[in-house]
Protein backbone atom coordinates (compact mmCIF):
# COMPACT_ATOMS: atom_id res chain seq x y z
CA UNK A 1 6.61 13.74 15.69
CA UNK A 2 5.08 16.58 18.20
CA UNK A 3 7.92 16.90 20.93
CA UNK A 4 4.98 17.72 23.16
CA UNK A 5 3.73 14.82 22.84
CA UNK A 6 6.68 13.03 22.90
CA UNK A 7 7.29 14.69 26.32
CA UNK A 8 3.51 13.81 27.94
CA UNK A 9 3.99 10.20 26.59
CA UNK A 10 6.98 9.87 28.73
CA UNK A 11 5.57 11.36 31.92
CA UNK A 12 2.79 8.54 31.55
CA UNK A 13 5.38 6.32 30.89
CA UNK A 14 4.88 2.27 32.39
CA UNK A 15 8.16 -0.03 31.88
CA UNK A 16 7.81 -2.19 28.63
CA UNK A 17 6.48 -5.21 28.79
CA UNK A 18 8.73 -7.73 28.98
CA UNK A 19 7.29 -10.80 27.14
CA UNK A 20 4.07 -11.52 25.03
CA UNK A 21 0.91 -12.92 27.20
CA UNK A 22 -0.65 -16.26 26.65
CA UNK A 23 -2.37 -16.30 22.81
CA UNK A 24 -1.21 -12.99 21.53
CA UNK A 25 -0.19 -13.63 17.63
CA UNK A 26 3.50 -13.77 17.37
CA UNK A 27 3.02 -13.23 13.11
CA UNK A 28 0.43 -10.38 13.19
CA UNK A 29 -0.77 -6.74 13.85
CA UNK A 30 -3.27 -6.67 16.75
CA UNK A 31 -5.69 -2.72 16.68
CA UNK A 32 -8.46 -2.48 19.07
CA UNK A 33 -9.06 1.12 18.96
CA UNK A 34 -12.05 3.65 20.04
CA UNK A 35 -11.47 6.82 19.83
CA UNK A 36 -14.49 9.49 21.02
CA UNK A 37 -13.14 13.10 19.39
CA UNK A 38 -17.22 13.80 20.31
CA UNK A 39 -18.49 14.61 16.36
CA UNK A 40 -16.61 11.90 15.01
CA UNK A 41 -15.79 8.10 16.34
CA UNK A 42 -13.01 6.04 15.78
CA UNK A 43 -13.71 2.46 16.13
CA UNK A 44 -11.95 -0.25 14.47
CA UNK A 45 -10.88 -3.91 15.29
CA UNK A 46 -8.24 -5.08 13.42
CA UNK A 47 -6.01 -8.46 12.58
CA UNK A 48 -3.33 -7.86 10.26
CA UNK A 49 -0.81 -10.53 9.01
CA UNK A 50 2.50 -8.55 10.24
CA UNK A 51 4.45 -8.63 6.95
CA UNK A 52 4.22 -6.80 4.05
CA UNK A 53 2.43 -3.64 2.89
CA UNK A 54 -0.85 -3.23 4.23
CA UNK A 55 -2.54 -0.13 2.48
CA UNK A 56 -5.45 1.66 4.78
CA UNK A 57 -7.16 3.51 2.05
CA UNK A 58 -10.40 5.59 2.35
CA UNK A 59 -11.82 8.93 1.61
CA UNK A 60 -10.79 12.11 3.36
CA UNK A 61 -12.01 12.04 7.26
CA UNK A 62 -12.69 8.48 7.71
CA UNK A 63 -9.80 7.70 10.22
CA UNK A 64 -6.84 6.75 8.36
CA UNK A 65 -4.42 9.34 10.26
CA UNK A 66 -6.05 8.27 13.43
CA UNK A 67 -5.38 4.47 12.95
CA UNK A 68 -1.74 5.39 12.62
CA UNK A 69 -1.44 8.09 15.60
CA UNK A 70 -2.83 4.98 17.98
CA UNK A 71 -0.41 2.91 16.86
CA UNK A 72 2.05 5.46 17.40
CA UNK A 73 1.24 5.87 20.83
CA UNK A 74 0.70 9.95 19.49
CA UNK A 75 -3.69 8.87 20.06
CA UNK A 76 -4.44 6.67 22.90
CA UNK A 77 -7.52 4.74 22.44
CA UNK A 78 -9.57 3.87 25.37
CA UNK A 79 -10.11 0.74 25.01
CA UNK A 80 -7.70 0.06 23.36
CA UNK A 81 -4.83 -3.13 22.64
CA UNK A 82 -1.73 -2.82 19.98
CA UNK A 83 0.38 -5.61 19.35
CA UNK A 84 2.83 -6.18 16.84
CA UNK A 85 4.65 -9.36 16.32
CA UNK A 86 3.48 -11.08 19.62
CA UNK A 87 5.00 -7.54 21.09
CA UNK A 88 2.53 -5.29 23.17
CA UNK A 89 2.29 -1.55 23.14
CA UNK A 90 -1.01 -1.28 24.97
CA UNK A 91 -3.49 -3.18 26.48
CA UNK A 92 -5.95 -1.46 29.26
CA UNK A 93 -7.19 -5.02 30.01
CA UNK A 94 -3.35 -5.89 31.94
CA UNK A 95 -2.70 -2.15 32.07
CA UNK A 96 0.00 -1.94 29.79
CA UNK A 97 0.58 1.31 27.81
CA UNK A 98 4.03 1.91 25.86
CA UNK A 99 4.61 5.43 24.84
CA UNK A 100 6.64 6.46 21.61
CA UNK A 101 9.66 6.75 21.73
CA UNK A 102 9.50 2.45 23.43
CA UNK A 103 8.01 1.55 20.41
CA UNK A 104 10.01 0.36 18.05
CA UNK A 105 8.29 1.65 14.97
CA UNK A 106 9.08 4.51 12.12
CA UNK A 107 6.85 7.22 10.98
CA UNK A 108 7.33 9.10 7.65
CA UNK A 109 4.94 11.85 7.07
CA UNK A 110 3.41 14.24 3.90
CA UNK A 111 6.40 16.42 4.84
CA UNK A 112 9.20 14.40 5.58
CA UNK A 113 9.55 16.79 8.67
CA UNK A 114 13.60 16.83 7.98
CA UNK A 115 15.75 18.90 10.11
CA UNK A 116 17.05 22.39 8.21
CA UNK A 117 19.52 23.07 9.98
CA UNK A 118 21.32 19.74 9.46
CA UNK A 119 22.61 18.17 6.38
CA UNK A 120 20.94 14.62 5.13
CA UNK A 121 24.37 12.76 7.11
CA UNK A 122 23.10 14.72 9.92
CA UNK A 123 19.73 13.74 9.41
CA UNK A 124 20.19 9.95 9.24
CA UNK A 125 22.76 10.09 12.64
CA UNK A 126 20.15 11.87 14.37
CA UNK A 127 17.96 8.77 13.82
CA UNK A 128 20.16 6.52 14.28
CA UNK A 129 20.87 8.00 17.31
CA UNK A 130 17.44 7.39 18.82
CA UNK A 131 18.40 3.26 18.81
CA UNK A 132 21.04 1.83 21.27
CA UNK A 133 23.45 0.29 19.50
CA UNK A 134 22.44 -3.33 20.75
CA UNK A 135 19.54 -2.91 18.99
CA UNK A 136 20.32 -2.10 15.28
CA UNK A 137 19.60 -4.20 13.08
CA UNK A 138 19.63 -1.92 9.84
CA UNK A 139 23.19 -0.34 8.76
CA UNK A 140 23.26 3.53 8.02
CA UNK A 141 25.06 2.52 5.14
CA UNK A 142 21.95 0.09 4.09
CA UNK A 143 19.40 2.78 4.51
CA UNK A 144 21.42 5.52 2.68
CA UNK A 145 22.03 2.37 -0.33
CA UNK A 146 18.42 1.22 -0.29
CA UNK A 147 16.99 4.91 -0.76
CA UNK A 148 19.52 5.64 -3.26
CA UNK A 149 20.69 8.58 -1.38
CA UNK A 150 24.28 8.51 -1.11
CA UNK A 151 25.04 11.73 -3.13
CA UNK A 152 23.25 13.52 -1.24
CA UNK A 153 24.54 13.61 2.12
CA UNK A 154 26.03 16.66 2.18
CA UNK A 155 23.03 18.68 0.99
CA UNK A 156 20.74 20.51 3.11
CA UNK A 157 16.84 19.77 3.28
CA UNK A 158 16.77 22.84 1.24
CA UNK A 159 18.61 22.05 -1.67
CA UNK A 160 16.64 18.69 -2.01
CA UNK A 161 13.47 18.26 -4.59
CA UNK A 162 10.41 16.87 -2.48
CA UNK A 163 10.95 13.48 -3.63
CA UNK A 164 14.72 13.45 -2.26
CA UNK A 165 13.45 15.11 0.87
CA UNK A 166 11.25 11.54 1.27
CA UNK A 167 13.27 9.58 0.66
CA UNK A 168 15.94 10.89 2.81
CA UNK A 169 12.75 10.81 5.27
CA UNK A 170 12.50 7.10 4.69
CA UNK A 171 16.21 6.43 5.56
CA UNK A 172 16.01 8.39 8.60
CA UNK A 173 13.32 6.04 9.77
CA UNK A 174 15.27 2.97 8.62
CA UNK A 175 18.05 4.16 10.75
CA UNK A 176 16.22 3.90 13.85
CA UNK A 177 15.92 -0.15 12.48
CA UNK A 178 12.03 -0.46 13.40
CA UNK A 179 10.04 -3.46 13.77
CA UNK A 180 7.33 -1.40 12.16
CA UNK A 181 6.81 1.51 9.41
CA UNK A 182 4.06 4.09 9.26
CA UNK A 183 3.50 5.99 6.48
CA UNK A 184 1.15 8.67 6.41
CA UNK A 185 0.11 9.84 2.72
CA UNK A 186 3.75 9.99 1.76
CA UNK A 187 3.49 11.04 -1.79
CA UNK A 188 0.41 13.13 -1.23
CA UNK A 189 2.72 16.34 -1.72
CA UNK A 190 4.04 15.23 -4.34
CA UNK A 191 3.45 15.87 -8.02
CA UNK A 192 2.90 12.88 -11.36
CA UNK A 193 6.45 13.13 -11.73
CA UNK A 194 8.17 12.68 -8.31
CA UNK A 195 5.47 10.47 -7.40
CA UNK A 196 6.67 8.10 -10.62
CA UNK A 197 10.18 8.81 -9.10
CA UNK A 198 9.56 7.90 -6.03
CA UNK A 199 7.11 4.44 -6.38
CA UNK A 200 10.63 2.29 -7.45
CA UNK A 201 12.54 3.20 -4.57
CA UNK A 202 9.38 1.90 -2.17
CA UNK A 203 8.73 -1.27 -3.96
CA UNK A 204 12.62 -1.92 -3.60
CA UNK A 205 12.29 -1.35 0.14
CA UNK A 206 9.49 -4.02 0.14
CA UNK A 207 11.19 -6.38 -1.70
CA UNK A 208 14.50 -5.97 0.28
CA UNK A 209 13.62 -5.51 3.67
CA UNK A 210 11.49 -7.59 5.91
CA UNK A 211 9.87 -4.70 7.49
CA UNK A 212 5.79 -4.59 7.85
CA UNK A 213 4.73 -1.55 6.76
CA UNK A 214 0.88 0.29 7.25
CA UNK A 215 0.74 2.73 4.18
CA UNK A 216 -2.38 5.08 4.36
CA UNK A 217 -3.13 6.45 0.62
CA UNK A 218 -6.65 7.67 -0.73
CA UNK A 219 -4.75 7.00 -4.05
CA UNK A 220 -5.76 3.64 -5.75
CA UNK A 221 -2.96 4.01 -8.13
CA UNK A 222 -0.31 3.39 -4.54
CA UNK A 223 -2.37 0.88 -3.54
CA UNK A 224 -1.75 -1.73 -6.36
CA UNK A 225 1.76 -0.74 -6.88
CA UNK A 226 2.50 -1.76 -3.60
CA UNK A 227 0.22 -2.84 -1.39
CA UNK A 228 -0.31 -6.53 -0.06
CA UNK A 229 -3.22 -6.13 1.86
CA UNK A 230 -6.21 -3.38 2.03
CA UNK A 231 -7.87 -2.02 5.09
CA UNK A 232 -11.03 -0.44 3.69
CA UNK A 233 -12.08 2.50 6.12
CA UNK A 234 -15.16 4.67 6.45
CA UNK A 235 -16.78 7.42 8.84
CA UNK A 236 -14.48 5.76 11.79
CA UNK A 237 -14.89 2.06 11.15
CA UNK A 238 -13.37 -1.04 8.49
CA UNK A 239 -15.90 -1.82 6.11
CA UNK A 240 -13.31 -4.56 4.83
CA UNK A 241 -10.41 -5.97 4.85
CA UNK A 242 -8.14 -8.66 2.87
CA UNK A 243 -5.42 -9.47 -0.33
CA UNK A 244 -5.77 -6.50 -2.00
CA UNK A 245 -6.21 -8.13 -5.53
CA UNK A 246 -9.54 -9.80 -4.11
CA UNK A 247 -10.95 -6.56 -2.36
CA UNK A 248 -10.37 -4.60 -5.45
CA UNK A 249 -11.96 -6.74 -7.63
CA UNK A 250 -15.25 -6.73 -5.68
CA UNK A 251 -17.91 -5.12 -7.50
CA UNK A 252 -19.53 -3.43 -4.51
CA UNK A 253 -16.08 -1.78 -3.53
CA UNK A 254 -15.04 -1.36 -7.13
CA UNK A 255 -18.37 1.35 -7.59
CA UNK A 256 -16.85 3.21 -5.14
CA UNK A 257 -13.60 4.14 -7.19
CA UNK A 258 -15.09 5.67 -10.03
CA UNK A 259 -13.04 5.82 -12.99
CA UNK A 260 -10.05 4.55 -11.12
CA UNK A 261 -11.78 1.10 -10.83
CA UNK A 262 -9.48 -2.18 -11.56
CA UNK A 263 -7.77 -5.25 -10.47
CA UNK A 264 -4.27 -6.21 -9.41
CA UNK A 265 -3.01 -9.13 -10.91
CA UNK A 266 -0.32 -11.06 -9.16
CA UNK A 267 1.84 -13.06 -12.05
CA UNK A 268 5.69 -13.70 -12.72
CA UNK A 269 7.87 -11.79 -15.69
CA UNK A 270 7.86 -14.75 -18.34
CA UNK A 271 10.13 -12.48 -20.60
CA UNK A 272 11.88 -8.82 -20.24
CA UNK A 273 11.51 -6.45 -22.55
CA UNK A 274 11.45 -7.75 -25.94
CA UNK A 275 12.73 -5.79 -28.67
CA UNK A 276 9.35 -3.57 -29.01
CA UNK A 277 9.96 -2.56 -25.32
CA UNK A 278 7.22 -4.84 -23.67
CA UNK A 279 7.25 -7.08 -20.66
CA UNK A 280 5.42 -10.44 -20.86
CA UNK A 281 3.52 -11.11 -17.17
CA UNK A 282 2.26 -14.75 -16.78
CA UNK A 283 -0.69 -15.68 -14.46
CA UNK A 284 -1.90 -19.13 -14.30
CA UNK A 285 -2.94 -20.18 -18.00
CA UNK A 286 -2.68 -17.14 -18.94
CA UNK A 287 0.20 -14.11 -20.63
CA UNK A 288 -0.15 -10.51 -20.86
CA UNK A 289 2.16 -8.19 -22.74
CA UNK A 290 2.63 -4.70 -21.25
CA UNK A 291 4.07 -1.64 -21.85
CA UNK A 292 6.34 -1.27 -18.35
CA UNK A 293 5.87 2.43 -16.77
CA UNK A 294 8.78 4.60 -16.53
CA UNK A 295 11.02 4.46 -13.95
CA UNK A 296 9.46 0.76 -13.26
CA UNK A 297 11.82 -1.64 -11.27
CA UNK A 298 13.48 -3.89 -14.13
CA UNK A 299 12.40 -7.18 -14.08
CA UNK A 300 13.79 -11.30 -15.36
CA UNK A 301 12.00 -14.40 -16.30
CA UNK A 302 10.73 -15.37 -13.19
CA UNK A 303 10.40 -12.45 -10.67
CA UNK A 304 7.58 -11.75 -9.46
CA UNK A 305 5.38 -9.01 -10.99
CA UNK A 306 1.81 -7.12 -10.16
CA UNK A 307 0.21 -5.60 -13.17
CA UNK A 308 -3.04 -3.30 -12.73
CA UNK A 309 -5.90 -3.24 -15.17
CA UNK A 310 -8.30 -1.00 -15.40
CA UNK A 311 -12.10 -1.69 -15.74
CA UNK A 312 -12.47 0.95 -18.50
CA UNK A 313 -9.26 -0.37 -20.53
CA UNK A 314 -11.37 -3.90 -20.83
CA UNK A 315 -13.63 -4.05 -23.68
CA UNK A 316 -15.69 -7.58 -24.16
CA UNK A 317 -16.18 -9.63 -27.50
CA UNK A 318 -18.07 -13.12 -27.96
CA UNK A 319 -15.73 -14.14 -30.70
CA UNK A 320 -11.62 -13.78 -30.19
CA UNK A 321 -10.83 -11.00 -32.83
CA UNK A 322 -7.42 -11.50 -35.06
CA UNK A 323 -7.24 -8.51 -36.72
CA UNK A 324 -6.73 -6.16 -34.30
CA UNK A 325 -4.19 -3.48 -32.78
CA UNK A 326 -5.21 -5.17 -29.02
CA UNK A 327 -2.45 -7.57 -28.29
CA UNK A 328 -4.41 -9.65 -25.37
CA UNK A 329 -6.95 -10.73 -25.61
CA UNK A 330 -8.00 -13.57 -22.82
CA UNK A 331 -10.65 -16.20 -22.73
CA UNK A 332 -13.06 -15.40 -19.54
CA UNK A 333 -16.47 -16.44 -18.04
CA UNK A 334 -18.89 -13.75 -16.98
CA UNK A 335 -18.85 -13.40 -12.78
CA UNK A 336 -21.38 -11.00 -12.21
CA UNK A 337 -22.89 -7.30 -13.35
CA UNK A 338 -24.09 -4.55 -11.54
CA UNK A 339 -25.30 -0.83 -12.69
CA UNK A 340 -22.47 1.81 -12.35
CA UNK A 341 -23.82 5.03 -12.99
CA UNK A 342 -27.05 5.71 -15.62
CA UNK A 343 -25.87 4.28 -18.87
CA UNK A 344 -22.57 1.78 -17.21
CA UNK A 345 -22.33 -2.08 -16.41
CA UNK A 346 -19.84 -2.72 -14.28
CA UNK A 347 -18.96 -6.75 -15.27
CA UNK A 348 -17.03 -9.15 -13.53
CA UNK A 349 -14.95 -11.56 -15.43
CA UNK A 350 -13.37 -15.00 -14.49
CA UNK A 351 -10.19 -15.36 -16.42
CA UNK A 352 -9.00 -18.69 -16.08
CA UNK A 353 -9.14 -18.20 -12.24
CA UNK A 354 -8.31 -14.48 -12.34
CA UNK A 355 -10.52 -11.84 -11.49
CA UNK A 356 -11.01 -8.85 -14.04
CA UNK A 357 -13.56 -5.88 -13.95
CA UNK A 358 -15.00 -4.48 -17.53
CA UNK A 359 -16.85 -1.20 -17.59
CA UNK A 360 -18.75 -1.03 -20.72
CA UNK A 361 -22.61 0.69 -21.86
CA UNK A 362 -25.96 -0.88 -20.84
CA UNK A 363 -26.19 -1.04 -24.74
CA UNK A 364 -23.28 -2.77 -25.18
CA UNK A 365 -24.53 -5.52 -21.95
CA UNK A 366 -27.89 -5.77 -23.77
CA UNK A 367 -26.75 -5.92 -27.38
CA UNK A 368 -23.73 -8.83 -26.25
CA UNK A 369 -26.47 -9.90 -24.11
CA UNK A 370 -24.01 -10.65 -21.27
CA UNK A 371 -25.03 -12.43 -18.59
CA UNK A 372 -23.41 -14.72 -15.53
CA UNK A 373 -21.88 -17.50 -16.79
CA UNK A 374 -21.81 -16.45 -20.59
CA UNK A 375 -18.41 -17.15 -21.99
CA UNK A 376 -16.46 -14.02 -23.72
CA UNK A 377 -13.10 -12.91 -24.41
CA UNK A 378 -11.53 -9.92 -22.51
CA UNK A 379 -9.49 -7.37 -24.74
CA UNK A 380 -7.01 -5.46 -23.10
CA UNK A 381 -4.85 -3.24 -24.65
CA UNK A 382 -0.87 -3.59 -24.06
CA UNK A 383 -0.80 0.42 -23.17
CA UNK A 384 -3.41 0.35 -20.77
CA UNK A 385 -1.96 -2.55 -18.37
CA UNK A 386 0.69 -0.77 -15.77
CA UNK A 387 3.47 -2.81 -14.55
């Protein structure tokens, strides 16, 4: 954070409130934000369940570092309102406005922004230290087990690869136990590798901690790893917003992602990995076998489990083929088709309830003769399906 702004905020400084007024939400994220920077306006209203991950994705410029900064309290919106959890940080209606450092929130950046002159131990204290006592709820121990970190707190930021650096960024903004986490394009830095490094340890911190997080990403790929929710932004205002498996699979938004168009299937692990090193994922009727990704969280019969399929890893077939190298290979109803590009059909499929995007040629459409309604069989290969 900018200790110049740190130090403004507190000179503007209005005591906290000290209880939530009549009909504020007391489960979800309230944003009503304008911002005028003159060539470019920020205007968004927002209501977010406050639980989970909640991904704000968008291209480069639309607003996605400006949503967070006004929820930091670093950009104040005029108008604007912020509440979290029933909790108020602004609201120019009653005149409330709660800088920073009284908002109990966390902030991890590109650059996890450590200190260099003090090891990681030094690191996490220092953020601990921001909290009175009364008011931690998260351990120093929990962070540093959580992120995985404990052999490195003796190190200095400069003897740590970037993907130790975040996470060591992460703890340090457990330790200041927040009610809320921003994170700001943290693996943008980051290359294939660390980021594959680095996914586990987040989706471990969802599933352990009951921490809302906002997590703004113009990668697709972070999004259905580990994202609950999607905030679609662009030029300054939401275009959408909702589950991410049903804004995804949208055919209008799914244009927009190019090659990187998919789904996000939501299922539970109805085997580990067998002996040929693939994980069977069971949604409704139906049972997908997978090849896990490395570095993947490991997974039992019954956890829960989100697999992402690509549109171009679907290929369509009127009759269910037997001898073939594809291992699933699903019965599903055609949704919908649009044009995606000069010689693409984007298709929509209804898998036994499921939602699943094909991209195939116009000449394949017209020779299949595909059409809503149509019944087919969806072929998805066990490589192309990422746990």
């Amino acid at each position: 954070m900018n200790p110049g702004s740190l130090a403004a905020n507190r000179a503007n400084a209005r005591p906290p409130a000290t209880g939530a007024p009549m009909g504020v939400a007391q489960d979800h994220l309230e944003l009503t934000a304008r911002v005028d920077y003159g060539n470019f306006l920020f205007d968004v209203s927002l209501h977010l369940p406050a639980e989970g991950v909640t991904a704000i994705f968008g291209p480069s410029g639309c607003g996605k570092t400006t949503l967070l900064r006004t929820v930091a309290g670093l950009t104040r919106p005029r108008p604007g309102r912020i509440a979290v959890a029933g909790d108020v940080w602004q609201d120019d209606a009653t005149h409330i406005w709660r800088p920073t450092h009284q908002r109990p929130l966390g902030l991890v950046f590109q650059d996890a922004a450590l200190f260099d002159h003090l090891s990681v131990r030094g690191n996490l204290v220092f953020g601990r230290q921001r909290v009175p006592a009364a008011r931690r709820r998260i351990a120093l121990e929990q962070a540093i087990e959580l992120l995985g970190i404990g052999h490195l707190l003796d190190r200095r930021p400069a003897q740590l690869s970037g993907g130790e650096r975040q996470r060591v960024g992460i703890a340090r903004a457990l330790a200041t136990s927040p009610r809320l986490l921003l994170m700001d394009e943290p693996l943008a830095s980051l290359d294939a590798a660390r980021k594959a490094e680095l996914l586990p340890w987040f989706e471990r911190l969802v599933r352990e901690l009951d921490i809302p997080m906002l997590y703004v990403t113009h990668s697709v790929d972070e999004v259905a790893r580990l994202a609950d929710r999607l905030v679609l932004l662009d030029a300054g205002r939401a275009l959408a917003q909702g589950p991410t498996a049903e804004l995804l699979g949208r055919l209008d938004i799914a244009k927009t992602h190019g090659d990187g168009a998919g789904v996000v299937v939501a299922g539970t692990c109805a085997q580990a990995a067998d002996k040929d090193g693939l994980l069977r994922v069971r949604f409704g009727a139906s049972t997908l076998q997978c090849v896990p990704p490395p570095g993947a969280l490991t997974r039992q019969p019954g956890d829960p489990v989100r697999v992402r399929i690509l549109a171009r890893d679907i290929s369509i077939t009127l009759t269910r083929a037997h001898d073939t190298s594809i291992l699933n290979v699903l019965a599903a109803t055609v949704a919908d088709l649009t044009e995606d590009g000069p010689a693409q059909i984007l298709v929509a499929l209804d898998a036994g309830g499921t939602r699943l995007l094909a991209r195939i040629t116009r000449k394949s459409a017209r020779f299949l003769q595909l059409a809503p309604g149509q019944p087919v069989y969806a072929q998805i290969k066990g490589v192309a399906v990422f746990d």
